[in-house]
Protein backbone atom coordinates (compact mmCIF):
# COMPACT_ATOMS: atom_id res chain seq x y z
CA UNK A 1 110.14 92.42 144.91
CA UNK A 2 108.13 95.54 145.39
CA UNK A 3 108.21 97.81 148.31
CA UNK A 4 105.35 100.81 148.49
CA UNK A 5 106.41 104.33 149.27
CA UNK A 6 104.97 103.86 152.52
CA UNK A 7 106.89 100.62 153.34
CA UNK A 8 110.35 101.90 152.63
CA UNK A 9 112.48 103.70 155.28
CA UNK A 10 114.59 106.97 153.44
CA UNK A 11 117.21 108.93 154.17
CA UNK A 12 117.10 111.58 156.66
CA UNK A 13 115.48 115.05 155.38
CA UNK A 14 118.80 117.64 155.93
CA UNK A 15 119.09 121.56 154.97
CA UNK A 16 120.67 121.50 151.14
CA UNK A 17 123.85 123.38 152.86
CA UNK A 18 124.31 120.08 155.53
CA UNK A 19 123.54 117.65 152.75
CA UNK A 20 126.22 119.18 150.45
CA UNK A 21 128.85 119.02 152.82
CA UNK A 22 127.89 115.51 153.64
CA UNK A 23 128.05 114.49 149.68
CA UNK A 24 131.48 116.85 149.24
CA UNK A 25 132.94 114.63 152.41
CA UNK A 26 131.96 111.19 150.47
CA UNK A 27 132.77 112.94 146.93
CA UNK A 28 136.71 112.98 148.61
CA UNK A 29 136.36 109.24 148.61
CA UNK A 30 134.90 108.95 145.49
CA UNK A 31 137.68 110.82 144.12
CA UNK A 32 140.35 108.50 146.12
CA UNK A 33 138.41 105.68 144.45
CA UNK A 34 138.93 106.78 141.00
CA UNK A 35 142.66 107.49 140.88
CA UNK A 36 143.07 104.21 142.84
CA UNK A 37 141.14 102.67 139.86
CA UNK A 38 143.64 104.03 137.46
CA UNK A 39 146.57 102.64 139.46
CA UNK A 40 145.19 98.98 139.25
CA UNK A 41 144.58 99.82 135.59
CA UNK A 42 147.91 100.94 135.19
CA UNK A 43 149.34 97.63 136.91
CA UNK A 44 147.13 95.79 135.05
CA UNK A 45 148.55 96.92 131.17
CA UNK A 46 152.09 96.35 132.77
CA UNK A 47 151.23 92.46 133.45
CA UNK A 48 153.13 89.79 131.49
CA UNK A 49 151.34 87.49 129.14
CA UNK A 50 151.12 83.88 128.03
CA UNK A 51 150.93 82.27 124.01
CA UNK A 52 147.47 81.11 123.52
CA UNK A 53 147.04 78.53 120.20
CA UNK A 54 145.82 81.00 117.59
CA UNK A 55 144.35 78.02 115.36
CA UNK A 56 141.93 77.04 118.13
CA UNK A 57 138.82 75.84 116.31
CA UNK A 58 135.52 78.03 117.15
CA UNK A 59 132.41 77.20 115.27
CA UNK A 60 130.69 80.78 114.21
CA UNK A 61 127.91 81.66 111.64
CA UNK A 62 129.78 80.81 108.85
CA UNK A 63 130.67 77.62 110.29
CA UNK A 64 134.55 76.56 111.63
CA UNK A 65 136.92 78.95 112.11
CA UNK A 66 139.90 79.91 114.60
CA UNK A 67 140.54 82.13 117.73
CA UNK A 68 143.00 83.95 115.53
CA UNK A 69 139.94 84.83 113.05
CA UNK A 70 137.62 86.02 115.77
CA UNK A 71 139.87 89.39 116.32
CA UNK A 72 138.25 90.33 113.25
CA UNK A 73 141.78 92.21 111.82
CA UNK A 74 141.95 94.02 114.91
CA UNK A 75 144.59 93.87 117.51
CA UNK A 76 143.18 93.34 120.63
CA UNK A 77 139.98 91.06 121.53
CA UNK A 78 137.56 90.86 124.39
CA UNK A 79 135.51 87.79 124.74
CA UNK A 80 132.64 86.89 127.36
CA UNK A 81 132.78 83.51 128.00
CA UNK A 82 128.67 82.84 127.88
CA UNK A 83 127.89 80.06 130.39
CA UNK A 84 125.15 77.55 128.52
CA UNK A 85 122.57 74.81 129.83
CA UNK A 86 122.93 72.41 126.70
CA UNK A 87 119.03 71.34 125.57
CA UNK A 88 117.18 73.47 128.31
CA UNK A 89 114.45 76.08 127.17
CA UNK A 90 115.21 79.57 127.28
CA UNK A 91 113.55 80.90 130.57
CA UNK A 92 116.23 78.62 131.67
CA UNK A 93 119.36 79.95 130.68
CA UNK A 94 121.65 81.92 132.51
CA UNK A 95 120.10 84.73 134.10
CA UNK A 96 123.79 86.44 135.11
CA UNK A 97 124.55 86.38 131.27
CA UNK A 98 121.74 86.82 129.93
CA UNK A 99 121.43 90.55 132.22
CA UNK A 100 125.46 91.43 131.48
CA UNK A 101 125.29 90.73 127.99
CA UNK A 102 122.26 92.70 127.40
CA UNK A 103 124.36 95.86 127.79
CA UNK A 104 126.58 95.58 125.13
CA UNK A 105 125.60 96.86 122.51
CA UNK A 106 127.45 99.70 120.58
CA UNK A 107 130.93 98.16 119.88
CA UNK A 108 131.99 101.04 117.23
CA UNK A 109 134.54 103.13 120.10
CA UNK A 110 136.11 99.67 121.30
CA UNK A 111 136.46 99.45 117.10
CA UNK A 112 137.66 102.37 116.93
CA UNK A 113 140.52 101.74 119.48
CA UNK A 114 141.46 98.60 117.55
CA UNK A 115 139.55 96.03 119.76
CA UNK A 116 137.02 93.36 118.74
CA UNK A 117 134.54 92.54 121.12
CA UNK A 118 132.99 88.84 120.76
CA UNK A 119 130.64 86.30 122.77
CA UNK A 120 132.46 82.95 122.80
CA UNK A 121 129.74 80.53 124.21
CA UNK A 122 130.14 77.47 126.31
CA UNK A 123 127.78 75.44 124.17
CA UNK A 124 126.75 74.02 120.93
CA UNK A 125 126.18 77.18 118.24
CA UNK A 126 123.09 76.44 116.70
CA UNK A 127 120.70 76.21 119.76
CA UNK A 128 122.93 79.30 121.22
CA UNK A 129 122.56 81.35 118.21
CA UNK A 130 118.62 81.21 118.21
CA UNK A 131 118.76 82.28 121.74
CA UNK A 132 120.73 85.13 120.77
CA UNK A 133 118.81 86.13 117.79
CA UNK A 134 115.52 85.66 120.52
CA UNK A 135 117.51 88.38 122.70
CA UNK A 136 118.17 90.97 119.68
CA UNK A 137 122.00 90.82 119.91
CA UNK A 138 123.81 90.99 116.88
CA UNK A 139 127.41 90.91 118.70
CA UNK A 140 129.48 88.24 117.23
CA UNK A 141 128.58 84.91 118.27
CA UNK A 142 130.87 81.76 118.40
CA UNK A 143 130.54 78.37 120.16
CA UNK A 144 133.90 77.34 121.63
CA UNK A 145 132.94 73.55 123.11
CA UNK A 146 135.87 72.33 120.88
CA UNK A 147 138.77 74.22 122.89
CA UNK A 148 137.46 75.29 125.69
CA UNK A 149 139.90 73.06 127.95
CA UNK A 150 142.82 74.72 125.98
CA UNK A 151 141.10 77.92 126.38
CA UNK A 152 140.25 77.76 129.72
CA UNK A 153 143.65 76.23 130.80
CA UNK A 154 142.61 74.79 133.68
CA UNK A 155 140.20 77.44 134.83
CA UNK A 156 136.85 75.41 134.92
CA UNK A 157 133.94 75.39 132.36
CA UNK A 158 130.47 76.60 132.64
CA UNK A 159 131.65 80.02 134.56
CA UNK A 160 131.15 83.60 133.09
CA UNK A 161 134.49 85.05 132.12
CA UNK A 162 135.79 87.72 130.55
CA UNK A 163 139.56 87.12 129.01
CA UNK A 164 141.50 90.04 126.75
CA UNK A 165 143.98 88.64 124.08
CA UNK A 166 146.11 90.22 121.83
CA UNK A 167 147.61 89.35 118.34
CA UNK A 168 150.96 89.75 117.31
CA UNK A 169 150.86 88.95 113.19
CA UNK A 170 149.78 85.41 113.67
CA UNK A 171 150.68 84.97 116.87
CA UNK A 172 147.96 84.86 120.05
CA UNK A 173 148.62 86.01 123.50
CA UNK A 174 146.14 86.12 126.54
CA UNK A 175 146.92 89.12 128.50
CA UNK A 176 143.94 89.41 131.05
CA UNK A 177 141.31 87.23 133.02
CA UNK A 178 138.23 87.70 135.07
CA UNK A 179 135.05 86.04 136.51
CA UNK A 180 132.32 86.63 138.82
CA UNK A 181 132.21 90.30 139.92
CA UNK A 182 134.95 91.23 137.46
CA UNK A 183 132.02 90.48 135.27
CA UNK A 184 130.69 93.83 136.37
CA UNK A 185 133.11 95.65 133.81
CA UNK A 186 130.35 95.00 130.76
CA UNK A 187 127.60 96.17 133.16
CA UNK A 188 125.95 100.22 133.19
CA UNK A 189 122.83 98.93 135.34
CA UNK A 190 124.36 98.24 137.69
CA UNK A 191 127.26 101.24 138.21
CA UNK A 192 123.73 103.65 137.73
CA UNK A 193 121.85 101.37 140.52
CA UNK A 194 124.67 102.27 142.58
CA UNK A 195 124.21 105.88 142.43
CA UNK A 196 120.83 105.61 143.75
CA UNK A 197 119.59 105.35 147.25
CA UNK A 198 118.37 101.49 147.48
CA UNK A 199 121.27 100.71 145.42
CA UNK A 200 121.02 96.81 143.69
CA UNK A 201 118.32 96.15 146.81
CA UNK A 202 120.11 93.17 146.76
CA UNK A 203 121.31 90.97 149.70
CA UNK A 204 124.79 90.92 150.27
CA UNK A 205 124.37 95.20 149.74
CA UNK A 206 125.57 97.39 153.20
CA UNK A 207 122.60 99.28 153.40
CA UNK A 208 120.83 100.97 156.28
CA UNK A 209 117.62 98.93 158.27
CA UNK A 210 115.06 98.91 156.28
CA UNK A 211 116.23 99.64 153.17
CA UNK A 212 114.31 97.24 150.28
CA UNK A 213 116.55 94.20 149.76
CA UNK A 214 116.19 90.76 148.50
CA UNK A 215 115.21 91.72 144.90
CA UNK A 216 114.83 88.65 142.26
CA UNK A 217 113.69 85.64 143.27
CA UNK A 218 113.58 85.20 146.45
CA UNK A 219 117.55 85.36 147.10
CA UNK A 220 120.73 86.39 146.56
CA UNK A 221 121.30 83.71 143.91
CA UNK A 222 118.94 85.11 141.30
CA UNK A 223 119.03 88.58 141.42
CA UNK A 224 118.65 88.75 137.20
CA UNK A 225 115.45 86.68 137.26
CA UNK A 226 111.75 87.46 138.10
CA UNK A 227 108.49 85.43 136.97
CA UNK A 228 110.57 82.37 136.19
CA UNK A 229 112.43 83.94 133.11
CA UNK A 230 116.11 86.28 133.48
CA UNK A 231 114.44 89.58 133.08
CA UNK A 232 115.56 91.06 129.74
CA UNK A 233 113.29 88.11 127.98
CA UNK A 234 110.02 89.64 128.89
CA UNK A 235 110.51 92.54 126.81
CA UNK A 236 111.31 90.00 123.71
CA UNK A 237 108.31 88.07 124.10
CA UNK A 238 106.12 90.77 124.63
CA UNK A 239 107.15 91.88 121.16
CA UNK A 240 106.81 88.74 119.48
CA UNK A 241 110.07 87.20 119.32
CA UNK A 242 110.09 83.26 119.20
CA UNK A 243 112.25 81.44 122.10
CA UNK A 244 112.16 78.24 120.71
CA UNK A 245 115.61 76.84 120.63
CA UNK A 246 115.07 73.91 118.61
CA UNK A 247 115.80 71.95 121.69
């Protein structure tokens, strides 16, 4: 959706001295923000955690293998449960994952802090993995449809999640859970859309009358999506890159 200059209301023009107290007032609860951030984040490494079956069978590019080999050596592990549409073409796969995983990219300073980042997808791996080599990413890729009720644990399939486990010598504990906006964590478009003054132009945003909303396609439901395709495939196609998923 595309608003002209002349279409969209803006903010009212101020003196720079009014409009820097104004920010310096809302920089206060910015601030507040923050260090309330850090408190949850504080409560959060203080939660308990439950054993998770380390031997659970993933399938990655080297074939079968186990939760307990996806950490990769490392400690800790962070994986994004990808939500899949088994035998559908790639414009129509999940917009929402498709636009969050987009943005992960450089995984050398979670390294570096002993973490392993992975994509554990909700569908078969071979028609996944050609939609991820079609996107570009080269994070590591594994197909969990063989555990993913004893992964899950009751939570229910075909949501995006993001779960945190540690390892403890063999042993493989889940220490952290999200979905929906928790999601947000793996996003920077979205925290830098925020700074601006249309924000997402989405929706359910709290913005002033007539501010541009409604971006996507036509509703709140596909904000990730425009000309029938999640939006980070255009940029693929236009440089080649097959989406045939063998499907």
């Amino acid at each position: 959706m595309h608003i002209s200059e002349s279409e969209s209301a803006a903010p009212k023009v101020v003196e720079r001295a009014m409009f820097q107290a104004e920010l310096d007032a809302l920089r206060e609860r910015e601030k507040a923000h923050t260090r309330a951030g850090d408190e949850i984040a504080a409560a959060r490494r203080r939660l308990p955690m439950v054993a998770v079956d380390g031997t659970a069978r993933l399938v990655g590019k080297d074939g079968p293998t186990t939760l307990l080999d996806a950490f990769e050596g490392r400690r800790m592990l962070i994986a994004y449960y990808y939500m899949w549409f088994a035998g559908r073409p790639a414009a129509s796969q999940c917009q929402g994952c498709t636009w969050f995983t987009s943005q992960v990219r450089e995984l050398s300073h979670l390294h570096s802090r002993d973490v392993t980042y992975a994509t554990f997808c909700q569908g078969p791996y071979a028609e996944s993995a050609r939609y991820r080599d079609f996107m570009g990413w080269d994070v590591p890729w594994y197909s969990v449809t063989d555990s993913l009720d004893a992964l899950l644990a009751g939570r229910p399939a075909g949501s995006m999640y993001l779960i945190c486990y540690l390892r403890r010598g063999s042993d493989v504990f889940e220490t952290y859970w999200t979905t929906r906006r928790g999601v947000e964590a793996m996003d920077n478009s979205y925290r830098l859309l925020d700074l601006t003054v249309y924000g997402r132009q989405e929706e359910q945003e709290v913005s002033p009358p007539g501010w541009p909303q409604g971006w996507g396609e036509n509703d709140r439901v596909h904000p990730f999506r425009v000309d029938g395709r999640p939006i980070a495939q255009w940029p693929r196609l236009k440089a080649g890159f097959s989406d045939d998923l063998g499907n």
